[in-house]
N, C-alpha and C. Protein backbone atom coordinates (compact mmCIF):
# COMPACT_ATOMS: atom_id res chain seq x y z
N UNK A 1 -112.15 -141.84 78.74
CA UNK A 1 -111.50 -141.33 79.93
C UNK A 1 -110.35 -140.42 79.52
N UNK A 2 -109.53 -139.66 80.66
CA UNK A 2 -109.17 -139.15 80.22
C UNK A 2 -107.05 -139.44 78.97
N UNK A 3 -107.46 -140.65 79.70
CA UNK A 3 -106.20 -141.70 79.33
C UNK A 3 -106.73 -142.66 77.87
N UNK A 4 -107.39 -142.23 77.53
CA UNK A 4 -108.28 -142.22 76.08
C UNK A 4 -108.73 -144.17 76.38
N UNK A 5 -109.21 -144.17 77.42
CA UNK A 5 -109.89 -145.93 77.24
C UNK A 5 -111.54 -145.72 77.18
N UNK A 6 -112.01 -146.43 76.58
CA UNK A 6 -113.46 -146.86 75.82
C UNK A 6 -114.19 -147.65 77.21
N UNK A 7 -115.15 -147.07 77.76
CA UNK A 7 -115.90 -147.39 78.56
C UNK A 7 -117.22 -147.70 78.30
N UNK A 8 -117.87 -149.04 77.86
CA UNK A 8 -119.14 -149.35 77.34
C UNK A 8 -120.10 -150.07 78.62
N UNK A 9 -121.00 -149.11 78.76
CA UNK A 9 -121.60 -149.81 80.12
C UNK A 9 -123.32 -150.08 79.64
N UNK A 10 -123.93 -150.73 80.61
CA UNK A 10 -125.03 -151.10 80.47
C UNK A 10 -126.12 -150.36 81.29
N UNK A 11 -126.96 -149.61 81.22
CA UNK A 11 -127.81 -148.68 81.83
C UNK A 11 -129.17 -149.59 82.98
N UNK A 12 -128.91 -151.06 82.75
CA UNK A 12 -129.88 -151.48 83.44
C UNK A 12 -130.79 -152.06 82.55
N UNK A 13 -131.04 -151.61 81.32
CA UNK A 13 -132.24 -152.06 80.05
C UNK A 13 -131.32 -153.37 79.40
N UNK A 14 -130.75 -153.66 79.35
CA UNK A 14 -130.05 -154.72 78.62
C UNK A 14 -131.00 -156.03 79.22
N UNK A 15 -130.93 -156.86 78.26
CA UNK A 15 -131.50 -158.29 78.58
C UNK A 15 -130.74 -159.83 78.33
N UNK A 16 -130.74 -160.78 78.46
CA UNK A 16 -130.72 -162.14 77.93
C UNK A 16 -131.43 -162.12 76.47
N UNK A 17 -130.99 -162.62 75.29
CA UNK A 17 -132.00 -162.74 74.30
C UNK A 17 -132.86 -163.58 74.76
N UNK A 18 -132.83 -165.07 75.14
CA UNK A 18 -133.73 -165.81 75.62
C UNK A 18 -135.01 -165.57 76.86
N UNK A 19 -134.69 -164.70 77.30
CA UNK A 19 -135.43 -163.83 78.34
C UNK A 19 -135.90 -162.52 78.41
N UNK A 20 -135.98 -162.07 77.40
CA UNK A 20 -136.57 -160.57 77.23
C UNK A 20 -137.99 -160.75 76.50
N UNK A 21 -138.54 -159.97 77.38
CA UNK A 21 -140.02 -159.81 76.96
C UNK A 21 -140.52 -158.90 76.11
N UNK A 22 -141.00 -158.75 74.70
CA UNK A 22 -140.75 -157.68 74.03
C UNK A 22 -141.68 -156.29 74.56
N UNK A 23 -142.73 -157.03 75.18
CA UNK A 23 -143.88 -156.14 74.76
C UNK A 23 -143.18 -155.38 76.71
N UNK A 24 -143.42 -156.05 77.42
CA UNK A 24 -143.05 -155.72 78.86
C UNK A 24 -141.73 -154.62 78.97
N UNK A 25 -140.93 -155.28 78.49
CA UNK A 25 -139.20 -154.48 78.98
C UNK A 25 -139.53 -152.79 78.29
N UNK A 26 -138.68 -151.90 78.56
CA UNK A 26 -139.06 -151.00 77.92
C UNK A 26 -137.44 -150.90 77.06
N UNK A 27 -137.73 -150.84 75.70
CA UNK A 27 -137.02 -151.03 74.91
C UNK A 27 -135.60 -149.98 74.86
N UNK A 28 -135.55 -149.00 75.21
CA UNK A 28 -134.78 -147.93 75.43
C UNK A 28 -134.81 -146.44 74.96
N UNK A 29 -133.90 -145.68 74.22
CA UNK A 29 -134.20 -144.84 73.67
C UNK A 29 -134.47 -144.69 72.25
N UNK A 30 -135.08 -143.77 71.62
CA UNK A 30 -135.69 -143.94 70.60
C UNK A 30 -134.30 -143.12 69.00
N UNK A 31 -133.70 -142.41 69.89
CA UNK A 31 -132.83 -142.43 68.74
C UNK A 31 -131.70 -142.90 68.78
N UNK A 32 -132.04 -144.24 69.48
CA UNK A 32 -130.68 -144.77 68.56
C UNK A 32 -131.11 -146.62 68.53
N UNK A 33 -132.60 -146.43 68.17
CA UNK A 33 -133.25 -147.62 68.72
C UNK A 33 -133.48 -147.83 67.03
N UNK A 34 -132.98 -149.35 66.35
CA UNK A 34 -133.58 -149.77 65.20
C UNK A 34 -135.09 -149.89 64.98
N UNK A 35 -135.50 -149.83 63.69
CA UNK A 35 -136.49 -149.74 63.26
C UNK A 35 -138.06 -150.94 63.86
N UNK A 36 -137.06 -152.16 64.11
CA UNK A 36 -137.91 -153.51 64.78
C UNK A 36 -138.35 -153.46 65.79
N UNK A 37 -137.34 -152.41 66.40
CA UNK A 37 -137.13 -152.25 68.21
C UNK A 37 -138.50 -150.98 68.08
N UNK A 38 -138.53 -149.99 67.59
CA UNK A 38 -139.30 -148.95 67.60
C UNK A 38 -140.60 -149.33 67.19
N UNK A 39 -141.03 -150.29 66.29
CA UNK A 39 -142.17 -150.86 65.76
C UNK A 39 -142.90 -152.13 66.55
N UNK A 40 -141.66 -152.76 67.42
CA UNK A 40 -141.72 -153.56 68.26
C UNK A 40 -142.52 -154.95 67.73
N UNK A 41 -141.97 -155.22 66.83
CA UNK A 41 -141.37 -156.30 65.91
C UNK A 41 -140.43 -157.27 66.53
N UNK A 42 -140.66 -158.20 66.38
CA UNK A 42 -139.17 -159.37 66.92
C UNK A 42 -137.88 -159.05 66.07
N UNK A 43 -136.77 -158.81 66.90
CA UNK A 43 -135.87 -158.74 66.47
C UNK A 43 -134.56 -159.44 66.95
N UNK A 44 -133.55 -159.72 66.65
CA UNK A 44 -132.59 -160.24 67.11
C UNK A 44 -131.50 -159.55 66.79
N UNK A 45 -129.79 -159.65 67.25
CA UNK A 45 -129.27 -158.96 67.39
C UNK A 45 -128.69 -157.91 66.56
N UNK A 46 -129.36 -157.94 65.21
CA UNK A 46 -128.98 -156.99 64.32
C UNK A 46 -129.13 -155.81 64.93
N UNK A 47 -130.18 -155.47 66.13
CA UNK A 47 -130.15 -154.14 66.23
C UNK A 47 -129.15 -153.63 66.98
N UNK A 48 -128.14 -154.42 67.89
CA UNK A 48 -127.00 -154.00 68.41
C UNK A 48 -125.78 -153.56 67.78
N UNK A 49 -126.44 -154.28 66.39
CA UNK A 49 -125.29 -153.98 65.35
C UNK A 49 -125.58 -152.38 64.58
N UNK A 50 -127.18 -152.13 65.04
CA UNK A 50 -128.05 -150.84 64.36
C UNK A 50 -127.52 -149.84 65.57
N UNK A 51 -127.73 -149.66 66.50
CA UNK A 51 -126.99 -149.09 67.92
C UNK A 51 -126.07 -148.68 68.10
N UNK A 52 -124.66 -149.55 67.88
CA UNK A 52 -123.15 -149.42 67.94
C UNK A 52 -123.30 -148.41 66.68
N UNK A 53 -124.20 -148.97 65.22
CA UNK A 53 -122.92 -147.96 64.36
C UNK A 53 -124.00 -146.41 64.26
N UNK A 54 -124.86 -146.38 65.28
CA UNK A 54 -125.31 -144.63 65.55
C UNK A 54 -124.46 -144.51 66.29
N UNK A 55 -123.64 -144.97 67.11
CA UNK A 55 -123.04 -144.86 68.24
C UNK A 55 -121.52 -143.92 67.78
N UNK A 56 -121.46 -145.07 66.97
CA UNK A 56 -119.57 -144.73 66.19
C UNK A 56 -120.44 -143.64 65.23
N UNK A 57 -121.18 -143.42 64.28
CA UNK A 57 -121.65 -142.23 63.63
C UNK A 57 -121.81 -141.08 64.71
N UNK A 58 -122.36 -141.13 65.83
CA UNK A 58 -121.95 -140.00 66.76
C UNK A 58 -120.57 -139.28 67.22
N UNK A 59 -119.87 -140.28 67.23
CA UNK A 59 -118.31 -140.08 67.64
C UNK A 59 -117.91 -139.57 66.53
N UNK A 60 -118.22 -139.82 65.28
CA UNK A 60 -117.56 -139.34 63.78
C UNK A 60 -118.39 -137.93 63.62
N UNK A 61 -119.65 -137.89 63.71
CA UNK A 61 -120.33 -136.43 63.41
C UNK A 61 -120.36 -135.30 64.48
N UNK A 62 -119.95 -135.89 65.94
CA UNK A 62 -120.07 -135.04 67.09
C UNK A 62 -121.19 -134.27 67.17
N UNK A 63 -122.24 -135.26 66.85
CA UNK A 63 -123.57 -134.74 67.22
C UNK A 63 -124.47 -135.99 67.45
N UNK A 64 -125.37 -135.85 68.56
CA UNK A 64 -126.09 -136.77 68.63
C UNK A 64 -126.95 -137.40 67.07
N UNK A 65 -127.42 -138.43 66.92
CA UNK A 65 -128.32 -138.72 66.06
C UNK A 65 -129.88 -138.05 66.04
N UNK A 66 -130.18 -137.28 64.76
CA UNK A 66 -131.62 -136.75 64.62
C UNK A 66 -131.89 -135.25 65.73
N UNK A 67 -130.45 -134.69 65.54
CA UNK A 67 -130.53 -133.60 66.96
C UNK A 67 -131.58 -133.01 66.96
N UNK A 68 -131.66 -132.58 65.28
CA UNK A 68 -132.86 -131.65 65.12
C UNK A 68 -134.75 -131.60 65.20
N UNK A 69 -134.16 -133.09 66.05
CA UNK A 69 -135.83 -133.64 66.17
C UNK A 69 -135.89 -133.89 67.42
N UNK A 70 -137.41 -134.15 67.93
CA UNK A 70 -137.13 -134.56 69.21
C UNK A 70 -137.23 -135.99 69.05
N UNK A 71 -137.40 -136.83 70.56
CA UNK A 71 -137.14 -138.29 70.08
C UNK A 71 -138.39 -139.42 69.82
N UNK A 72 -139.78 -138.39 69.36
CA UNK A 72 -140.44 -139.26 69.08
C UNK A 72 -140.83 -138.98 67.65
N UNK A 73 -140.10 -137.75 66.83
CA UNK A 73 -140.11 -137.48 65.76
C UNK A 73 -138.73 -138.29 65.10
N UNK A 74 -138.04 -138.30 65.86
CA UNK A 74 -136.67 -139.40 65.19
C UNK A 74 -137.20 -140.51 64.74
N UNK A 75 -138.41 -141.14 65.97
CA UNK A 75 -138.74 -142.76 66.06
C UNK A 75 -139.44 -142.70 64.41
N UNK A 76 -140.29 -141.61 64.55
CA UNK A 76 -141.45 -141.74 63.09
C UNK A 76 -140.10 -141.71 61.98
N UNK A 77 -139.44 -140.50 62.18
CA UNK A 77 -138.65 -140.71 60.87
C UNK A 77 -137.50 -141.80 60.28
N UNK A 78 -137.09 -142.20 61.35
CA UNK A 78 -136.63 -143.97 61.06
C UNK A 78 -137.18 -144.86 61.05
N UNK A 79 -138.65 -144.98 61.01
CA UNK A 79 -139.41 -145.71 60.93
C UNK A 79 -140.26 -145.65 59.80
N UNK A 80 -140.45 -144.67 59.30
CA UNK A 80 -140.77 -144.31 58.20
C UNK A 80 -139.75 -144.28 56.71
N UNK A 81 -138.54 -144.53 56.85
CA UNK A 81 -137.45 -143.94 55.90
C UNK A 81 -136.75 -145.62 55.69
């Protein structure tokens, strides 16, 4: 904002771990989605921990993650790498 406070909101895709369906929910976006999440693999909360630090790497590089791709060439190349 413009009073420099950190606003982290939830888009609606967020789940319960105990209640999320892997195959059903739709997992979110693909570049900034860990490798388990994209392969759709069971995962647990490491990938929030995979998320936040594209997140803070965005804020540090001032560029989205994988700009130069689109986002189903990001998915292959973090999935692949």
């Amino acid at each position: 904002t413009e009073d420099f406070h950190l606003k982290i909101a939830d888009f609606g895709i967020a789940c319960e771990e105990a209640h999320c369906d892997l195959l059903a929910d739709d997992p979110g976006t693909y570049r900034w989605m860990a490798p388990e999440m994209i392969k759709r693999k069971h995962h647990g909360r490491k990938v929030d921990v995979y998320g936040f630090g594209l997140i803070l790497w965005e804020f540090v590089a001032g560029t989205i993650p994988y700009e130069d791709m689109t986002p189903i060439q990001a998915a292959f190349a973090v999935v692949n790498k």
